[in-house]
N, C-alpha and C. Protein backbone atom coordinates (compact mmCIF):
# COMPACT_ATOMS: atom_id res chain seq x y z
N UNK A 1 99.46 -41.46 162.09
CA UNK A 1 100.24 -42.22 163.04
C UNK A 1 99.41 -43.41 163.51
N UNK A 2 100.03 -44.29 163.42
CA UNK A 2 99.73 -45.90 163.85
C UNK A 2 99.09 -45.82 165.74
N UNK A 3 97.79 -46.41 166.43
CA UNK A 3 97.52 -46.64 167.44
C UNK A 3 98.52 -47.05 168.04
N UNK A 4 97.95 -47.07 169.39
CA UNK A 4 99.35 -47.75 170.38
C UNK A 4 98.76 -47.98 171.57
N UNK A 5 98.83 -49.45 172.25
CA UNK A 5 98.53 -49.34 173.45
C UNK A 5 99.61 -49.13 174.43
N UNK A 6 99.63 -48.97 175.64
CA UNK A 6 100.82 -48.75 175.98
C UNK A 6 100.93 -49.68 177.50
N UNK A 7 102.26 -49.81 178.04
CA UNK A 7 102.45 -49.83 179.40
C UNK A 7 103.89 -49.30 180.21
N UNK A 8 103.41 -48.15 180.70
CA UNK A 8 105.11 -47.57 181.42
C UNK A 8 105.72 -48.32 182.04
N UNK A 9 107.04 -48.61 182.19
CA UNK A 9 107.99 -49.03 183.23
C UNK A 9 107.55 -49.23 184.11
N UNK A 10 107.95 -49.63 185.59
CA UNK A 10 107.64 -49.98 186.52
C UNK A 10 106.98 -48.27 187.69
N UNK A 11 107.93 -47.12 187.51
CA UNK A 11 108.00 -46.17 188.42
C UNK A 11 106.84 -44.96 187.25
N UNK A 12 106.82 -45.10 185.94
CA UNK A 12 106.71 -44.09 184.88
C UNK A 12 104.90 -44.12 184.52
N UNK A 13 104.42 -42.82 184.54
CA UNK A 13 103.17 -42.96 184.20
C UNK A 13 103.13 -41.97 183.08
N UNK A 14 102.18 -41.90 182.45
CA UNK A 14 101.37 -41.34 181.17
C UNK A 14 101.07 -40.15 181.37
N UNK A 15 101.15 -39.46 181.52
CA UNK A 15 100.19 -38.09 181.75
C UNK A 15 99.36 -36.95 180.52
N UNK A 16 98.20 -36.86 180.04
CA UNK A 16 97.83 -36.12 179.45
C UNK A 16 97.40 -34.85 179.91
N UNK A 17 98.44 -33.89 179.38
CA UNK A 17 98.03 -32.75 179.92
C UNK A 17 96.71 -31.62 179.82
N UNK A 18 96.38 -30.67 181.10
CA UNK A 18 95.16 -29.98 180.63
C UNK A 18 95.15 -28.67 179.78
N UNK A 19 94.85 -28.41 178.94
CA UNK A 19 95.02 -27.00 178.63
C UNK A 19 95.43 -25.64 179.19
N UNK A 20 96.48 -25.40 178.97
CA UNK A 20 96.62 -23.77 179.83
C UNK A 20 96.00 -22.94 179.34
N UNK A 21 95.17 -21.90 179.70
CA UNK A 21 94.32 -20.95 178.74
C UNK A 21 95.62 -19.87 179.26
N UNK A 22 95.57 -18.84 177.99
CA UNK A 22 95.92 -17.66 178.38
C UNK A 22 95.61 -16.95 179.50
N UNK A 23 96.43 -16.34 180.04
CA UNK A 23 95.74 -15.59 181.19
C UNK A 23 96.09 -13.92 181.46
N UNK A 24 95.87 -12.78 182.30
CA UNK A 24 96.27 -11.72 182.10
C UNK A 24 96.83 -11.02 183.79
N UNK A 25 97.76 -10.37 183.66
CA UNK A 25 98.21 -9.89 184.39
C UNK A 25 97.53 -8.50 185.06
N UNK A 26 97.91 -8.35 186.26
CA UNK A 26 97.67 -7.10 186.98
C UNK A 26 97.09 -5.81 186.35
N UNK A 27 98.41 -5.56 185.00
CA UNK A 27 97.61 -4.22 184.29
C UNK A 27 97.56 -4.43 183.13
N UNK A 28 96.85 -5.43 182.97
CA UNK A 28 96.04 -6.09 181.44
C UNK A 28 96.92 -6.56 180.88
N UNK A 29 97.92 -7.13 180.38
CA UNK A 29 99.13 -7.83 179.80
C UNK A 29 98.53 -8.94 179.46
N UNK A 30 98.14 -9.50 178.00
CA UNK A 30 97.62 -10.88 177.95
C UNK A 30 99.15 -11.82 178.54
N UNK A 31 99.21 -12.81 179.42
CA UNK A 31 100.42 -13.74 179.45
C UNK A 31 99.76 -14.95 178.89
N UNK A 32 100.81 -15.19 177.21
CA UNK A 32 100.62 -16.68 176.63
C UNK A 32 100.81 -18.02 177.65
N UNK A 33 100.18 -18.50 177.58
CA UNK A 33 100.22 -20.25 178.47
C UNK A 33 101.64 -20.62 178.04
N UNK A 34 102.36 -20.98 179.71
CA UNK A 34 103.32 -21.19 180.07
C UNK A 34 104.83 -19.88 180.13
N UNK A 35 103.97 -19.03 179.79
CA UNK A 35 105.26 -17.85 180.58
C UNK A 35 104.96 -17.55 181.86
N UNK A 36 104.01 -17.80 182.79
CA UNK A 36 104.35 -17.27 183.89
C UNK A 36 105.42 -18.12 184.40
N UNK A 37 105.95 -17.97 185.58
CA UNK A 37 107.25 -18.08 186.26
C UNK A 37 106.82 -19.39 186.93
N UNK A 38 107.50 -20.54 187.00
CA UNK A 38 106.65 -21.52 187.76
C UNK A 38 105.78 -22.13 187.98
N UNK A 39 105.34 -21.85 186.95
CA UNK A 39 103.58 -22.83 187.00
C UNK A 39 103.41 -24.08 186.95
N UNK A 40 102.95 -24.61 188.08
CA UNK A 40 102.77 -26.25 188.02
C UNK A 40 101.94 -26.57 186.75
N UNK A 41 102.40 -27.73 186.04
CA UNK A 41 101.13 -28.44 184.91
C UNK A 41 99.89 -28.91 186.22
N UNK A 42 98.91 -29.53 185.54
CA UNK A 42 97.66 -30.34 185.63
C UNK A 42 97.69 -31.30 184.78
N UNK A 43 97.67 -32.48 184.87
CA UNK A 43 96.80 -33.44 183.83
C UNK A 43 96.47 -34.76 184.46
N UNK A 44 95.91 -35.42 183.61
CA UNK A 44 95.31 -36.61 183.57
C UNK A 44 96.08 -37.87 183.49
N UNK A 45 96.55 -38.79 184.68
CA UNK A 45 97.07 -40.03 184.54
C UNK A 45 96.18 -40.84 183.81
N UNK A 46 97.20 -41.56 182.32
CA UNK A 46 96.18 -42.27 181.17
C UNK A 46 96.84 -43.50 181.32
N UNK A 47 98.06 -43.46 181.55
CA UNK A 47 98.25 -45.15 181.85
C UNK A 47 99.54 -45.10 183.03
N UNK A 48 99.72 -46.16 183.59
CA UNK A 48 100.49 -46.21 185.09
C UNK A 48 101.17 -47.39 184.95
N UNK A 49 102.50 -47.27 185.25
CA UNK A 49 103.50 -49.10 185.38
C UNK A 49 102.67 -49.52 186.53
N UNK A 50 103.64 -50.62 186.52
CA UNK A 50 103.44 -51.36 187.77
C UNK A 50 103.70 -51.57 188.81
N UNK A 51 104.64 -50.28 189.31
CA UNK A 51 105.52 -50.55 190.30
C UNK A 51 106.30 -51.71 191.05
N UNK A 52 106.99 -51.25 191.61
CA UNK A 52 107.60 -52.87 192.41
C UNK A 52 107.62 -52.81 193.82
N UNK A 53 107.99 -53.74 194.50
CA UNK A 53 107.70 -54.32 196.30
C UNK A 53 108.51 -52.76 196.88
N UNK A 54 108.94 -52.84 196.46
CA UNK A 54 109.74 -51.58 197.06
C UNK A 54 109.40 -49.87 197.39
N UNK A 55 108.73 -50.07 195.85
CA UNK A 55 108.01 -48.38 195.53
C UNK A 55 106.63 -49.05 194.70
N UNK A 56 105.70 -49.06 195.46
CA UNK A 56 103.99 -49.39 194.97
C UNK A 56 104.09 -48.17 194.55
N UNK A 57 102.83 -47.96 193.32
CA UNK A 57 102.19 -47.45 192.66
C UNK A 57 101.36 -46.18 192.72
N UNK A 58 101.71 -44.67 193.27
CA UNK A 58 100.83 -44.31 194.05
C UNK A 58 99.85 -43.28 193.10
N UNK A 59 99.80 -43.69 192.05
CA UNK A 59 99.14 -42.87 191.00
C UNK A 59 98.37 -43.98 189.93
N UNK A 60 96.97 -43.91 189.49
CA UNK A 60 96.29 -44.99 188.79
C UNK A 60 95.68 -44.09 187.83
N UNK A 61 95.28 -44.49 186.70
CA UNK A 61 94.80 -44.42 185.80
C UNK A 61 93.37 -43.33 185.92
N UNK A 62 92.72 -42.42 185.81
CA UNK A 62 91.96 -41.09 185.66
C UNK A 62 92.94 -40.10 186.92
N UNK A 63 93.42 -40.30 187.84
CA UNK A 63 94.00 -39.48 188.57
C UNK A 63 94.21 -38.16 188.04
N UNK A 64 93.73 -36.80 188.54
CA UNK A 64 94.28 -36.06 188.18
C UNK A 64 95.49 -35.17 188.56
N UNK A 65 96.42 -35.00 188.64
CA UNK A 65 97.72 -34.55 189.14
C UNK A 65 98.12 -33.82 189.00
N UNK A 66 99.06 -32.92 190.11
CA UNK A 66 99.42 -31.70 189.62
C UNK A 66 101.39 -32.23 189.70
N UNK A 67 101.72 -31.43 188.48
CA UNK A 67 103.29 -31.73 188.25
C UNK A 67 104.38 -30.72 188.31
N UNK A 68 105.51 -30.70 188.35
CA UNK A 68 106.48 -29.21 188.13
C UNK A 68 106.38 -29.18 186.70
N UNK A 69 106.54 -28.07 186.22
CA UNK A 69 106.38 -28.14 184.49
C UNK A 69 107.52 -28.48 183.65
N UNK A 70 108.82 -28.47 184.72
CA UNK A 70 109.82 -29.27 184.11
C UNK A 70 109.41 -31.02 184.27
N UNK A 71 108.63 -31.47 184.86
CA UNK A 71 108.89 -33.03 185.06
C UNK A 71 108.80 -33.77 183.79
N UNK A 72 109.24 -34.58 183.44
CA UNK A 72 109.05 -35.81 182.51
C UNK A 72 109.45 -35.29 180.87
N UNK A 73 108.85 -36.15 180.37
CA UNK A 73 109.40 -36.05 178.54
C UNK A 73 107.81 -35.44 177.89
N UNK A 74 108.61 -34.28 176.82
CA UNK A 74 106.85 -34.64 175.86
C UNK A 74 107.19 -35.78 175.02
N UNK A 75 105.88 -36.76 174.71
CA UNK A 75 106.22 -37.42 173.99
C UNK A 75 104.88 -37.13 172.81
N UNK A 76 104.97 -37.58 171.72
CA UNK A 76 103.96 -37.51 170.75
C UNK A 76 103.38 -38.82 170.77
N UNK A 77 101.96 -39.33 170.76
CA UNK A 77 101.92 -40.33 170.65
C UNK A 77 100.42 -40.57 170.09
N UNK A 78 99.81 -41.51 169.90
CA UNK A 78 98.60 -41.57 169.57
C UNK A 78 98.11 -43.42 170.31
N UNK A 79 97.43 -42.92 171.30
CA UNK A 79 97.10 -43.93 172.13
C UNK A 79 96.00 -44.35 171.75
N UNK A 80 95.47 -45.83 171.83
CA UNK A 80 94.57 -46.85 171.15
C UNK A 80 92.96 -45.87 172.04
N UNK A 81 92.91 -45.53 173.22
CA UNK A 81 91.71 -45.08 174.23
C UNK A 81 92.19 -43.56 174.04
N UNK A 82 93.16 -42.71 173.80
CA UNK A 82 92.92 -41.30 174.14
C UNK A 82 93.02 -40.63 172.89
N UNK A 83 93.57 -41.07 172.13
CA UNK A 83 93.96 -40.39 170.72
C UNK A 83 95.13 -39.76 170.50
N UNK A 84 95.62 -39.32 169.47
CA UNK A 84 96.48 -38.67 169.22
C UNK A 84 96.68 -37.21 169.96
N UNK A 85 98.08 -36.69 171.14
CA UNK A 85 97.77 -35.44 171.90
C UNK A 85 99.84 -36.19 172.14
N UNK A 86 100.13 -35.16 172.35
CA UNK A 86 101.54 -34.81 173.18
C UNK A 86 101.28 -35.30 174.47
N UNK A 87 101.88 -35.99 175.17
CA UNK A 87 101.52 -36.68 176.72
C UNK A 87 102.93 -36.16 177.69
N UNK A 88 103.16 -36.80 178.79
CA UNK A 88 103.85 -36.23 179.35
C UNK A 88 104.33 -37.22 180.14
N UNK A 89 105.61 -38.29 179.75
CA UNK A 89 106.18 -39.58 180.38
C UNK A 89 107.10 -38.91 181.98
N UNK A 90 106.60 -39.60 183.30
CA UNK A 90 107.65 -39.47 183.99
C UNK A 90 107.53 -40.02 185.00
N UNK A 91 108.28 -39.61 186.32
CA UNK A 91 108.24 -40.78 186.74
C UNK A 91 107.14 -40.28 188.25
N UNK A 92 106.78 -41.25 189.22
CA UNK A 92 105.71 -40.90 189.46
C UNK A 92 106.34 -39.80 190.78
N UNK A 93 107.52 -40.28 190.98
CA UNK A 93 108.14 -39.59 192.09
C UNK A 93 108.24 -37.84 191.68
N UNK A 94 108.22 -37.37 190.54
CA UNK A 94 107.80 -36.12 189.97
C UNK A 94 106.81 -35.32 189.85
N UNK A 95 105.72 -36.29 190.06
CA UNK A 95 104.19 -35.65 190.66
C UNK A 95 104.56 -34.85 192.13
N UNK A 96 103.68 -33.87 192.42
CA UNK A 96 103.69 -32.86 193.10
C UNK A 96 102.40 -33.67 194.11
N UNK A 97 101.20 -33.75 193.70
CA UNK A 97 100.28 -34.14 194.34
C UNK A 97 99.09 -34.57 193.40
N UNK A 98 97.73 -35.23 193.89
CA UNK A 98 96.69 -36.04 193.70
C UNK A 98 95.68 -35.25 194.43
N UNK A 99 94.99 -34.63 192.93
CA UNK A 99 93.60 -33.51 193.26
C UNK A 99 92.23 -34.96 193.44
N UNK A 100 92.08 -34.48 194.94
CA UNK A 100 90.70 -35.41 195.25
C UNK A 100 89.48 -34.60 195.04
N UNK A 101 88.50 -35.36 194.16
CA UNK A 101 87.21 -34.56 194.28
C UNK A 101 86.95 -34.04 195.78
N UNK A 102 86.03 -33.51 196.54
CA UNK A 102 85.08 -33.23 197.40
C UNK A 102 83.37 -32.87 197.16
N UNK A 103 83.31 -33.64 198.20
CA UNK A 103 81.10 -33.73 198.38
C UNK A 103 81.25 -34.22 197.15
């Protein structure tokens, strides 16, 4: 697949998602990544529109974010800086929240 740089819409950001590891239940049950009930994603804002006068921008580029796992599109893509990975187009009003380091 051909590089790509990109730029979202005005409201729409990039998101590369983080790995779900398997995880296990109460009385040992391996649960495959993404059957539990509700699980917010995690990932990485890789590219951000531009918003407009109306609705600024409230998500930038390394941000890491937490999302509903229904939000946005998978898309396939292979970006010129991240590489080829499934990303996650939407809009920013679908973010849940903005994980700040601490100390």
């Amino acid at each position: 697949m051909k590089k790509h740089k990109g730029l979202p819409a005005e409201q729409r950001v990039v998101v590369l998602p983080m790995d779900q590891k398997d995880s296990k239940s109460a009385g040992g049950i391996i649960l495959p990544a993404g059957m539990e009930e509700d699980v917010p994603g995690l990932g990485t804002v890789v590219l951000s529109g531009t918003g407009s006068k109306d609705n600024p921008m409230m998500y930038n580029t390394g941000d890491i974010i937490v999302y509903s796992q229904y939000a946005g599109l998978d898309v396939k893509l292979n970006l010129d800086e991240y590489g080829e990975h499934t990303y996650k187009v939407m809009n920013q009003l679908d973010i849940m929240m903005k994980l700040i380091p601490v100390g």
